[in-house]
ModelCIF file with pLDDT and N, C-alpha, C, O atoms, coordinates in Angstrom:
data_MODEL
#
_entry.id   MODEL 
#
_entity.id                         1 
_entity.type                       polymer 
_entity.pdbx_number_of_molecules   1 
#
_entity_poly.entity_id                      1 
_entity_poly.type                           'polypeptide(L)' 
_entity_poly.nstd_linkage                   no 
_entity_poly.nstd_monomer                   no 
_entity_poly.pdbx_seq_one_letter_code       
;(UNK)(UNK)(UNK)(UNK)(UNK)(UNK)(UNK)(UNK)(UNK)(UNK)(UNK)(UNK)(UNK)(UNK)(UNK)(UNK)
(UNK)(UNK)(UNK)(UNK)(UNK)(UNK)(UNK)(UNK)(UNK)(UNK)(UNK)(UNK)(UNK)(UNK)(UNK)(UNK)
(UNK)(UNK)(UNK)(UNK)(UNK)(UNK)(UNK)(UNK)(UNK)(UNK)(UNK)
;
_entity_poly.pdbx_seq_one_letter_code_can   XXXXXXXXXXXXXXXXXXXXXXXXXXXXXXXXXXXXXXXXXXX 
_entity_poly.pdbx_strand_id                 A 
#
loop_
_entity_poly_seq.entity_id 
_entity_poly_seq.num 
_entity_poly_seq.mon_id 
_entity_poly_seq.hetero 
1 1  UNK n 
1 2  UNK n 
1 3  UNK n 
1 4  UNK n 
1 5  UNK n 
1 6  UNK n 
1 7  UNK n 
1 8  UNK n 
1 9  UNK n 
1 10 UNK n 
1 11 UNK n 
1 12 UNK n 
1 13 UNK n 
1 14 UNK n 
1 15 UNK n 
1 16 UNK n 
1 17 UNK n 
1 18 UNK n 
1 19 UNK n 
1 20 UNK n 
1 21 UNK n 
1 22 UNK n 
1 23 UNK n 
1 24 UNK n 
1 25 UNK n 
1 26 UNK n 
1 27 UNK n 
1 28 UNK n 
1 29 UNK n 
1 30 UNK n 
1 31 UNK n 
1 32 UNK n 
1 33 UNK n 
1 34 UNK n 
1 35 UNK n 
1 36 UNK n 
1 37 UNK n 
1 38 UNK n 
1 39 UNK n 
1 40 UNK n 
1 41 UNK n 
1 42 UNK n 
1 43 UNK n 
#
_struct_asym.id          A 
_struct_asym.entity_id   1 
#
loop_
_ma_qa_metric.id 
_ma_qa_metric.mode 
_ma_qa_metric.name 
_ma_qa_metric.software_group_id 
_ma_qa_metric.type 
1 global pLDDT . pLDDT 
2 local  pLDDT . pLDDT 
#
_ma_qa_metric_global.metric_id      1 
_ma_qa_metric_global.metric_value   87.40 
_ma_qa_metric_global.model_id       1 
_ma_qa_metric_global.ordinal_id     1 
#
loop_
_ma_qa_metric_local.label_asym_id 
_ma_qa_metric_local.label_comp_id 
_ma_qa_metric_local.label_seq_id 
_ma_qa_metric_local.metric_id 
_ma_qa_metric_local.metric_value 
_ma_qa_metric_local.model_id 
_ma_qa_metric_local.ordinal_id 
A UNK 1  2 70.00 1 1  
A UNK 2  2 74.00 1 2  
A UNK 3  2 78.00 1 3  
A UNK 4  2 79.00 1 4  
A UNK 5  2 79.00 1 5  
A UNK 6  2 79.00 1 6  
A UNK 7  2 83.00 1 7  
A UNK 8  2 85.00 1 8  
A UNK 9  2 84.00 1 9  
A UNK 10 2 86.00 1 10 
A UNK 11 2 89.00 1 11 
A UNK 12 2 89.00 1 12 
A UNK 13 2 89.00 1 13 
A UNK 14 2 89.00 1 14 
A UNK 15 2 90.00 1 15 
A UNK 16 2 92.00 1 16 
A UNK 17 2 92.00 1 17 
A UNK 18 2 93.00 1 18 
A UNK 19 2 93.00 1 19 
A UNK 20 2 93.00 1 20 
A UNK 21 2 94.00 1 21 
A UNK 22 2 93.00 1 22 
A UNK 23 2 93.00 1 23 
A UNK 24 2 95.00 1 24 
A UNK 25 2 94.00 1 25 
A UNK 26 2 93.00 1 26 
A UNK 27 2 93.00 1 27 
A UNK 28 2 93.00 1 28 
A UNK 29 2 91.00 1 29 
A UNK 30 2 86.00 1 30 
A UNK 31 2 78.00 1 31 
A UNK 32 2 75.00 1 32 
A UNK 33 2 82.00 1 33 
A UNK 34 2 88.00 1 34 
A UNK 35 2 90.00 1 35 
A UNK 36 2 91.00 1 36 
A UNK 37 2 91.00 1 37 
A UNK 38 2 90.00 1 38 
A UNK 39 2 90.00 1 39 
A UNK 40 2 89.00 1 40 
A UNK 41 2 88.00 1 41 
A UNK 42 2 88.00 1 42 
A UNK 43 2 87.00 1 43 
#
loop_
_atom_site.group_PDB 
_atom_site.id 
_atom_site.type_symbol 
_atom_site.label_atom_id 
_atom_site.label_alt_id 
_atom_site.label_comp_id 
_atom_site.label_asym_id 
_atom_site.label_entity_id 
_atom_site.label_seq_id 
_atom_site.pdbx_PDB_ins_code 
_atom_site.Cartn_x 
_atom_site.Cartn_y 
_atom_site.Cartn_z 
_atom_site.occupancy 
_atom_site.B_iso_or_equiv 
_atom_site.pdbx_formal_charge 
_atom_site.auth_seq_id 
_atom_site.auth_comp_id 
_atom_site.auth_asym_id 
_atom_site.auth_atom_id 
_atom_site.pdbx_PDB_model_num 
ATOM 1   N N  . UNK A 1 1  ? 0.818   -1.218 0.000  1.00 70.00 ? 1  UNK A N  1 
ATOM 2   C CA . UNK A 1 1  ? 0.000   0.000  0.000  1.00 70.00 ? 1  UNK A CA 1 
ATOM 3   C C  . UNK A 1 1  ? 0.849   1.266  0.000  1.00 70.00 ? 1  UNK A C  1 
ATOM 4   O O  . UNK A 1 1  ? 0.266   2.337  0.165  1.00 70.00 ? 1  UNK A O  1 
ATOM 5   N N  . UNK A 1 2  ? 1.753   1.252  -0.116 1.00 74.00 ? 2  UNK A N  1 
ATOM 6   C CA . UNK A 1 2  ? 3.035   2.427  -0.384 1.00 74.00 ? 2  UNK A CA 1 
ATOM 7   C C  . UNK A 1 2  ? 2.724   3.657  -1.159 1.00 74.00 ? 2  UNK A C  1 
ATOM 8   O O  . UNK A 1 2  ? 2.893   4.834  -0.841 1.00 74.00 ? 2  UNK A O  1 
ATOM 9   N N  . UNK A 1 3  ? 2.218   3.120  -2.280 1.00 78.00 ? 3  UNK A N  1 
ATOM 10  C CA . UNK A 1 3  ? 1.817   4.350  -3.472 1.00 78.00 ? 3  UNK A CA 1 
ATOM 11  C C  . UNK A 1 3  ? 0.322   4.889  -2.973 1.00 78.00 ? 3  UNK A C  1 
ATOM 12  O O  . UNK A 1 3  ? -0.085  5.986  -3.354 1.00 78.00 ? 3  UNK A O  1 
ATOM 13  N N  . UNK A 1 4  ? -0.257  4.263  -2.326 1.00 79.00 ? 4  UNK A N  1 
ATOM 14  C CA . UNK A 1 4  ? -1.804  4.724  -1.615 1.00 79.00 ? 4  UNK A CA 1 
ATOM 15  C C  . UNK A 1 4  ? -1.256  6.160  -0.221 1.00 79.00 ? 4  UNK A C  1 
ATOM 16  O O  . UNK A 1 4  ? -1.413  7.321  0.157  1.00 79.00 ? 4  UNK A O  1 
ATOM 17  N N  . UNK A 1 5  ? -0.776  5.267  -0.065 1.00 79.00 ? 5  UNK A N  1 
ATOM 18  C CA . UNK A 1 5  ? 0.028   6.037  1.349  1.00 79.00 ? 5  UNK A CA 1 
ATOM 19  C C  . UNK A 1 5  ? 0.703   7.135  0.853  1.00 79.00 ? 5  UNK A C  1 
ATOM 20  O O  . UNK A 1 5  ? 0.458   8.301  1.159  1.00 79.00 ? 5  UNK A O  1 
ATOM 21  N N  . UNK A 1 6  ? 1.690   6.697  -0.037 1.00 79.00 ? 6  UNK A N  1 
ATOM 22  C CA . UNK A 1 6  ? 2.233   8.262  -0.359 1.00 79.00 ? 6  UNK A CA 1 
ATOM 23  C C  . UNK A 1 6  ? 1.637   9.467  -1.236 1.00 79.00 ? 6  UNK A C  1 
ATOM 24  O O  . UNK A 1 6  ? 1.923   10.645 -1.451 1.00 79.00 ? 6  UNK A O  1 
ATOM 25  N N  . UNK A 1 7  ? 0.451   8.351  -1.708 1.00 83.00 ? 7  UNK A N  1 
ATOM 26  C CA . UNK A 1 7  ? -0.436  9.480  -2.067 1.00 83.00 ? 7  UNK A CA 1 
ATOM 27  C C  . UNK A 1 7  ? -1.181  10.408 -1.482 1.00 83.00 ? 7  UNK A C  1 
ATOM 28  O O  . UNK A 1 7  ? -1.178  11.562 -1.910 1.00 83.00 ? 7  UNK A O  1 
ATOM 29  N N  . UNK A 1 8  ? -1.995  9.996  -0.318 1.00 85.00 ? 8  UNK A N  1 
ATOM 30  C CA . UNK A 1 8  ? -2.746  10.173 0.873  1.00 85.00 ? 8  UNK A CA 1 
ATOM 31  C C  . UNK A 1 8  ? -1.841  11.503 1.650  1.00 85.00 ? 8  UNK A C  1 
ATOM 32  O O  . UNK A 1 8  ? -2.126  12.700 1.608  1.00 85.00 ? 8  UNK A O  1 
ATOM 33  N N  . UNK A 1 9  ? -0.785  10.907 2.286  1.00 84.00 ? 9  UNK A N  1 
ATOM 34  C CA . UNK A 1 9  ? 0.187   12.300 2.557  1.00 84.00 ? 9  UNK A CA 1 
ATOM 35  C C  . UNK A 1 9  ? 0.976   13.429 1.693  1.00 84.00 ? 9  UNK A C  1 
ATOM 36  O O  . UNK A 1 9  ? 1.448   14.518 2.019  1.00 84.00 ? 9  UNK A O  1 
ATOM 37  N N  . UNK A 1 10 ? 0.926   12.734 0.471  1.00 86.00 ? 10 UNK A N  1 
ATOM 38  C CA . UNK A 1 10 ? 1.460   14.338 -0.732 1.00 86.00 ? 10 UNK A CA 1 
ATOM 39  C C  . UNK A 1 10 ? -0.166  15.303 -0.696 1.00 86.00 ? 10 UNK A C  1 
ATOM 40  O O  . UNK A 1 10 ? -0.351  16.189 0.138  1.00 86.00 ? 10 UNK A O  1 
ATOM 41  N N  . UNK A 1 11 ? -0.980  15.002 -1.515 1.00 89.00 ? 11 UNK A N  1 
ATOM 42  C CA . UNK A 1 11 ? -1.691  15.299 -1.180 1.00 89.00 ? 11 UNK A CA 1 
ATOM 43  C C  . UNK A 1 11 ? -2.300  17.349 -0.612 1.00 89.00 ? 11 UNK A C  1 
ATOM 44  O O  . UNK A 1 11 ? -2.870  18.232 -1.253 1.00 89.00 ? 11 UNK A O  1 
ATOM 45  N N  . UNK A 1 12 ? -1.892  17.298 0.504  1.00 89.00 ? 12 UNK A N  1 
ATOM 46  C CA . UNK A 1 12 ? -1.785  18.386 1.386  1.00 89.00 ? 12 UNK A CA 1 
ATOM 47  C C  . UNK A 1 12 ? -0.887  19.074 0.789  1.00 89.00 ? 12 UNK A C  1 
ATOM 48  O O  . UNK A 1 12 ? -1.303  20.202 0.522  1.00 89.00 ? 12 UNK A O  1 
ATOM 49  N N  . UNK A 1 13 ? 0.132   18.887 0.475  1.00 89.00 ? 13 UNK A N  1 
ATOM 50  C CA . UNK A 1 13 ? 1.589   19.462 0.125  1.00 89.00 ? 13 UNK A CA 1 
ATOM 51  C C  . UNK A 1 13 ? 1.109   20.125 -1.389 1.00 89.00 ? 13 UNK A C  1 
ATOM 52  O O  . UNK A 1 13 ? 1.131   21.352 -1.297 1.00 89.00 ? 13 UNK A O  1 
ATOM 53  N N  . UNK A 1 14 ? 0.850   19.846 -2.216 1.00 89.00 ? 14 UNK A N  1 
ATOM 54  C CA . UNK A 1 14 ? 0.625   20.197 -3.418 1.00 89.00 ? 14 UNK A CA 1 
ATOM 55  C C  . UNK A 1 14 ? -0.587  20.934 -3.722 1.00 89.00 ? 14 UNK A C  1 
ATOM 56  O O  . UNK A 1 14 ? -0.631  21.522 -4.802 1.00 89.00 ? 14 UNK A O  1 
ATOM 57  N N  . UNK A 1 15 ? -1.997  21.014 -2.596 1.00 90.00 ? 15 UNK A N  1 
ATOM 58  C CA . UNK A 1 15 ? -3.062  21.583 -2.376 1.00 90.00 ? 15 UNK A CA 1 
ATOM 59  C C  . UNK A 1 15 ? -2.611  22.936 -1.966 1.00 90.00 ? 15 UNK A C  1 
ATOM 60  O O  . UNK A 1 15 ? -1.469  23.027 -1.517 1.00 90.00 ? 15 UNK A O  1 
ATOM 61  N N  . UNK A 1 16 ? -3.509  24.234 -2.078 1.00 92.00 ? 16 UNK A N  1 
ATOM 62  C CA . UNK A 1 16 ? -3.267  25.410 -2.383 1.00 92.00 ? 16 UNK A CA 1 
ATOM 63  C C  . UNK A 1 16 ? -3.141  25.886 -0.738 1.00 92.00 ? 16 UNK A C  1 
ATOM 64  O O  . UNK A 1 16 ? -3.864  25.460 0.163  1.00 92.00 ? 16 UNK A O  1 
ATOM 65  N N  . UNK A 1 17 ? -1.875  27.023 -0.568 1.00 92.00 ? 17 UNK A N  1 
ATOM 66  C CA . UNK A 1 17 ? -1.817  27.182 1.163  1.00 92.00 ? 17 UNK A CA 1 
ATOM 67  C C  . UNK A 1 17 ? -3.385  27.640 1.503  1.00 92.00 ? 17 UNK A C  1 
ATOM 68  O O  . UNK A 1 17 ? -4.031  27.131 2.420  1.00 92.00 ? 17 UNK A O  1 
ATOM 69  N N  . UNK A 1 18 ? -3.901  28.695 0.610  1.00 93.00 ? 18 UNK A N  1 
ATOM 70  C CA . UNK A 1 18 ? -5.278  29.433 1.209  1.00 93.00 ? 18 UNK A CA 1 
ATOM 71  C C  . UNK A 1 18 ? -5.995  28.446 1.693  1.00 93.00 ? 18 UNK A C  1 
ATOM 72  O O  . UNK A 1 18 ? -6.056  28.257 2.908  1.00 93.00 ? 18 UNK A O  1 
ATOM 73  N N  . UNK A 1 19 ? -6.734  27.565 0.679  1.00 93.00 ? 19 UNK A N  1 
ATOM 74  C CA . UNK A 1 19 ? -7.621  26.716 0.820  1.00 93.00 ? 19 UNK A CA 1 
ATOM 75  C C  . UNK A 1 19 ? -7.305  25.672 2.054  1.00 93.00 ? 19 UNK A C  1 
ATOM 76  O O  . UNK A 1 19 ? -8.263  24.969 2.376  1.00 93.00 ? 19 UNK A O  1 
ATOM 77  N N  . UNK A 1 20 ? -6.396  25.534 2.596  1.00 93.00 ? 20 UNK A N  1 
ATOM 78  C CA . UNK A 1 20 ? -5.475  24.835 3.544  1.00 93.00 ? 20 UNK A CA 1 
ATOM 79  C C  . UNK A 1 20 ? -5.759  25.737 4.707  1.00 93.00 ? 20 UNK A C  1 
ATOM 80  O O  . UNK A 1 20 ? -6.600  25.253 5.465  1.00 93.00 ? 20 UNK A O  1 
ATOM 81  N N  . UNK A 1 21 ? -5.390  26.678 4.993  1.00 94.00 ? 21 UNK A N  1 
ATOM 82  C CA . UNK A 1 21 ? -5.354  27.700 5.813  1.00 94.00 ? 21 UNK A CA 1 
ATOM 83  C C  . UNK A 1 21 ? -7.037  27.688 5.949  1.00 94.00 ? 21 UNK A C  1 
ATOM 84  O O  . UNK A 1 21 ? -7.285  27.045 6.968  1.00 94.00 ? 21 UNK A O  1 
ATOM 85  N N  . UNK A 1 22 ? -8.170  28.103 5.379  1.00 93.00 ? 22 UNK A N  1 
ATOM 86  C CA . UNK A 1 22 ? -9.032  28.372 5.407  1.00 93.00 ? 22 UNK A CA 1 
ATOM 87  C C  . UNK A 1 22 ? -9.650  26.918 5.781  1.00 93.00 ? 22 UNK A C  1 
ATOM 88  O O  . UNK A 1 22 ? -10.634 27.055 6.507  1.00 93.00 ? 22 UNK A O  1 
ATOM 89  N N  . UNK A 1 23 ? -9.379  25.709 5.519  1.00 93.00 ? 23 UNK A N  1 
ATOM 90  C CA . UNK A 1 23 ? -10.081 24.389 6.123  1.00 93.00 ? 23 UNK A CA 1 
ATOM 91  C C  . UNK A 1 23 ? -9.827  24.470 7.835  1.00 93.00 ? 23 UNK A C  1 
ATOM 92  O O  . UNK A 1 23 ? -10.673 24.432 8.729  1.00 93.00 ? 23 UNK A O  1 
ATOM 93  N N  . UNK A 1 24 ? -8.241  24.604 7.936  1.00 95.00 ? 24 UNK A N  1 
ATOM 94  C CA . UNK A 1 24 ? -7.864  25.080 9.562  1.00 95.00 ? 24 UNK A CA 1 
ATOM 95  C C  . UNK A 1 24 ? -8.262  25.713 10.272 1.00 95.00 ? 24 UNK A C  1 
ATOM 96  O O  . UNK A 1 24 ? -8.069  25.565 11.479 1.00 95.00 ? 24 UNK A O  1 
ATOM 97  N N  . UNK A 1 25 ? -9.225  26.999 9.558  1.00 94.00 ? 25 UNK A N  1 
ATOM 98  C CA . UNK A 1 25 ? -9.783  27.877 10.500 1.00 94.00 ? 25 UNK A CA 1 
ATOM 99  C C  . UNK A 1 25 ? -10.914 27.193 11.066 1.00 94.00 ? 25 UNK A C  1 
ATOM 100 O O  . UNK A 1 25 ? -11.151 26.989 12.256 1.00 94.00 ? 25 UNK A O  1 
ATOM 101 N N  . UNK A 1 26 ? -11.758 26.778 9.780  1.00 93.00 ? 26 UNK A N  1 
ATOM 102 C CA . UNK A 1 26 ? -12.790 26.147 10.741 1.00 93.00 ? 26 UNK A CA 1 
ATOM 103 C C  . UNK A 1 26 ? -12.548 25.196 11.576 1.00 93.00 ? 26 UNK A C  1 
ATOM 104 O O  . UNK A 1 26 ? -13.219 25.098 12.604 1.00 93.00 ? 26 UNK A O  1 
ATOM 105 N N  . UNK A 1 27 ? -11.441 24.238 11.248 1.00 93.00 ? 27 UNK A N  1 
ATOM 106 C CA . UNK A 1 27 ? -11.517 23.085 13.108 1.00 93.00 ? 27 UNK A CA 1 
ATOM 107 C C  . UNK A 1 27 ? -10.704 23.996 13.788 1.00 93.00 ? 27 UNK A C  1 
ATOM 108 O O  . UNK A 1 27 ? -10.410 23.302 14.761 1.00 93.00 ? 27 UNK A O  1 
ATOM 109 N N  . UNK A 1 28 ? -10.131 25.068 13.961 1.00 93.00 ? 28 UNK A N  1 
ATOM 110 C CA . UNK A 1 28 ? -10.020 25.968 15.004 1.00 93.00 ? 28 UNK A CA 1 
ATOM 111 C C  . UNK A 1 28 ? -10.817 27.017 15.338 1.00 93.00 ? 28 UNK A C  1 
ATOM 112 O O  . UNK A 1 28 ? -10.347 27.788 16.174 1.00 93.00 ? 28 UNK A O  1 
ATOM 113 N N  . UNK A 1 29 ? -11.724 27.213 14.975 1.00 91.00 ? 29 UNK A N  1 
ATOM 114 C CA . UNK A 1 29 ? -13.271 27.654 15.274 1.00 91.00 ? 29 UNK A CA 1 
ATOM 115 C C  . UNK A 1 29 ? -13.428 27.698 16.873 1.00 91.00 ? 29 UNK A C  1 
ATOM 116 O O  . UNK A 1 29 ? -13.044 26.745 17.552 1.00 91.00 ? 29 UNK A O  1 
ATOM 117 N N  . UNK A 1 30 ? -13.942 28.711 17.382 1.00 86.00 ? 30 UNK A N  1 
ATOM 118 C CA . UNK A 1 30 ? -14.085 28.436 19.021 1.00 86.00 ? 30 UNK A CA 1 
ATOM 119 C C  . UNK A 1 30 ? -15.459 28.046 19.139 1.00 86.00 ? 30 UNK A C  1 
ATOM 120 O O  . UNK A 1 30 ? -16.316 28.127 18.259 1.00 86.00 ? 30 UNK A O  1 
ATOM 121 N N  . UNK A 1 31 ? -15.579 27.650 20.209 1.00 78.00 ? 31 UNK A N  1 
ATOM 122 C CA . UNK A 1 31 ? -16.636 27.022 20.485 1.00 78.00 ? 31 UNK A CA 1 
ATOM 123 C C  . UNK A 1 31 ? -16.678 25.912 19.751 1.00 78.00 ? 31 UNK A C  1 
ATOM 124 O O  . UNK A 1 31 ? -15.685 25.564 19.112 1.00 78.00 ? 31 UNK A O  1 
ATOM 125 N N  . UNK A 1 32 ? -18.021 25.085 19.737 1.00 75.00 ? 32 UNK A N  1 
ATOM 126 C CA . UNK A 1 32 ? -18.340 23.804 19.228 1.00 75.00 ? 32 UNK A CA 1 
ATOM 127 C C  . UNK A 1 32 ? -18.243 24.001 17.501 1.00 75.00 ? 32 UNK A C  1 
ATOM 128 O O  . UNK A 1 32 ? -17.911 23.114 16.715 1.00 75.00 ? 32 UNK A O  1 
ATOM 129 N N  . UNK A 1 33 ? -18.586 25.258 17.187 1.00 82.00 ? 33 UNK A N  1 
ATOM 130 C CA . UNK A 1 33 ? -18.377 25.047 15.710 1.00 82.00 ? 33 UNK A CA 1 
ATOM 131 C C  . UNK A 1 33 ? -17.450 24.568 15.062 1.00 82.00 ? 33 UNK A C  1 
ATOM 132 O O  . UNK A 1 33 ? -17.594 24.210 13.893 1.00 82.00 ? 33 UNK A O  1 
ATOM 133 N N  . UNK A 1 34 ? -15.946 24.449 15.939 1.00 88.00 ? 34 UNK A N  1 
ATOM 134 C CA . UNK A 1 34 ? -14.606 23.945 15.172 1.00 88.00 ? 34 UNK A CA 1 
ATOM 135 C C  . UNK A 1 34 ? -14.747 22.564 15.001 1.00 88.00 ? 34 UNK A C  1 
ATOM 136 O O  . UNK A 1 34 ? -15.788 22.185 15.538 1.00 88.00 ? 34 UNK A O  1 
ATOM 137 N N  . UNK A 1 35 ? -14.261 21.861 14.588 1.00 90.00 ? 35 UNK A N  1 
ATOM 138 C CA . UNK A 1 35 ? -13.820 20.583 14.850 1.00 90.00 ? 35 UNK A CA 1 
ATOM 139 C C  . UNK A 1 35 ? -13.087 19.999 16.093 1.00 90.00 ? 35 UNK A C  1 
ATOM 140 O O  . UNK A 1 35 ? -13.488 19.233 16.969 1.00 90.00 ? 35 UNK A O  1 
ATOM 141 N N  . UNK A 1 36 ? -11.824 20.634 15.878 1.00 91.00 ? 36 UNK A N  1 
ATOM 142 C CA . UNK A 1 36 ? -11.186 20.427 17.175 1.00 91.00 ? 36 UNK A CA 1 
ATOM 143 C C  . UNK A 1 36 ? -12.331 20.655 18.065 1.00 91.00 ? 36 UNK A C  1 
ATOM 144 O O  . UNK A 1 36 ? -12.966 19.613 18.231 1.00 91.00 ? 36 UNK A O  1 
ATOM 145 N N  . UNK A 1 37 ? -12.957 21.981 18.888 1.00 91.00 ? 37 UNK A N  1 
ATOM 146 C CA . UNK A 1 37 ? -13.505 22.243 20.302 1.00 91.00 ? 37 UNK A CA 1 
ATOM 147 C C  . UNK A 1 37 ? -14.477 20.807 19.999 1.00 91.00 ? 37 UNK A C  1 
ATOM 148 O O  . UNK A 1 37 ? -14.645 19.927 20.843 1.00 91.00 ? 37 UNK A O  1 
ATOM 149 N N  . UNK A 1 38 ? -14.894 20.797 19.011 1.00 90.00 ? 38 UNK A N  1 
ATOM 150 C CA . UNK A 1 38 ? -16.551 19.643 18.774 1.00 90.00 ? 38 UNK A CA 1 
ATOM 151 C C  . UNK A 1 38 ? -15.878 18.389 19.373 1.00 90.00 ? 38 UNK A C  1 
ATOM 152 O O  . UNK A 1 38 ? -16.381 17.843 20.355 1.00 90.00 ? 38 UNK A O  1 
ATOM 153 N N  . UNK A 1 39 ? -14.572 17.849 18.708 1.00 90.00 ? 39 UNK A N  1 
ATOM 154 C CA . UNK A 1 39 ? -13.760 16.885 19.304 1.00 90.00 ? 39 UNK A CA 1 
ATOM 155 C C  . UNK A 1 39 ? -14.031 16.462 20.794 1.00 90.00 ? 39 UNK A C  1 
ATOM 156 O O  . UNK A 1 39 ? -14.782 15.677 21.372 1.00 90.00 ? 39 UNK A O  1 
ATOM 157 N N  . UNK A 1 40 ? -12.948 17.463 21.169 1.00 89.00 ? 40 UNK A N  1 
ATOM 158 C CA . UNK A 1 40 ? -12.412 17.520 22.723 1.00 89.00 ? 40 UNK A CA 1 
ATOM 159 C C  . UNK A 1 40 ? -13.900 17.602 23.361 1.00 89.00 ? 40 UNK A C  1 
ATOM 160 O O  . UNK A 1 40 ? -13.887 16.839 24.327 1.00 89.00 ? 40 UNK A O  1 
ATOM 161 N N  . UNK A 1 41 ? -14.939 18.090 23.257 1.00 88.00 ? 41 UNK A N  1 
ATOM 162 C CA . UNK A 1 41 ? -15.944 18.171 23.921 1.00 88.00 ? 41 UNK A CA 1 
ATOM 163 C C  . UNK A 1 41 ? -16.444 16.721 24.309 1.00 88.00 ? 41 UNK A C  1 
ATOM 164 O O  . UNK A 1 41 ? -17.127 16.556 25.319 1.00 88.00 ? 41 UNK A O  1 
ATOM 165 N N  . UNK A 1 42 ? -16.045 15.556 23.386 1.00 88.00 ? 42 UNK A N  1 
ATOM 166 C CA . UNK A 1 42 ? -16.150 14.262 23.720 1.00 88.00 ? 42 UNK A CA 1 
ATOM 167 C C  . UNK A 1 42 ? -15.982 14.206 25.110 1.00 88.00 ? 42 UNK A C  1 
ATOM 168 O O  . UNK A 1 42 ? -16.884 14.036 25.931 1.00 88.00 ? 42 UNK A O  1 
ATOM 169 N N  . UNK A 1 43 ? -14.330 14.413 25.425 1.00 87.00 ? 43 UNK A N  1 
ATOM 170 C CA . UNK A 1 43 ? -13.230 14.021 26.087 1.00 87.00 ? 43 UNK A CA 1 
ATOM 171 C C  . UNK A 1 43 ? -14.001 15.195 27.584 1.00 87.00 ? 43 UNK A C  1 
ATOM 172 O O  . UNK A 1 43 ? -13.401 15.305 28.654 1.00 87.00 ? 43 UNK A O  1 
#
């Protein structure tokens, strides 16, 4: 599964910084709207 895998992690790298940056904002979102806070709220 090597070429799956190294596909899976390039990926990110070759995707545009904005659009990258702008997915991050939302799971760093405060409150429950992020991902992350929605996460940890499990925990």
């Amino acid at each position: 599964l090597s070429n799956f895998y190294k596909i899976i992690f390039f990926i990110p790298y070759i995707s545009p910084m904005v659009a990258i940056a702008l997915i991050w904002q939302w799971i760093y979102s405060p409150g429950e709207v992020g991902l992350l806070n929605y996460t940890l709220s499990f925990f």
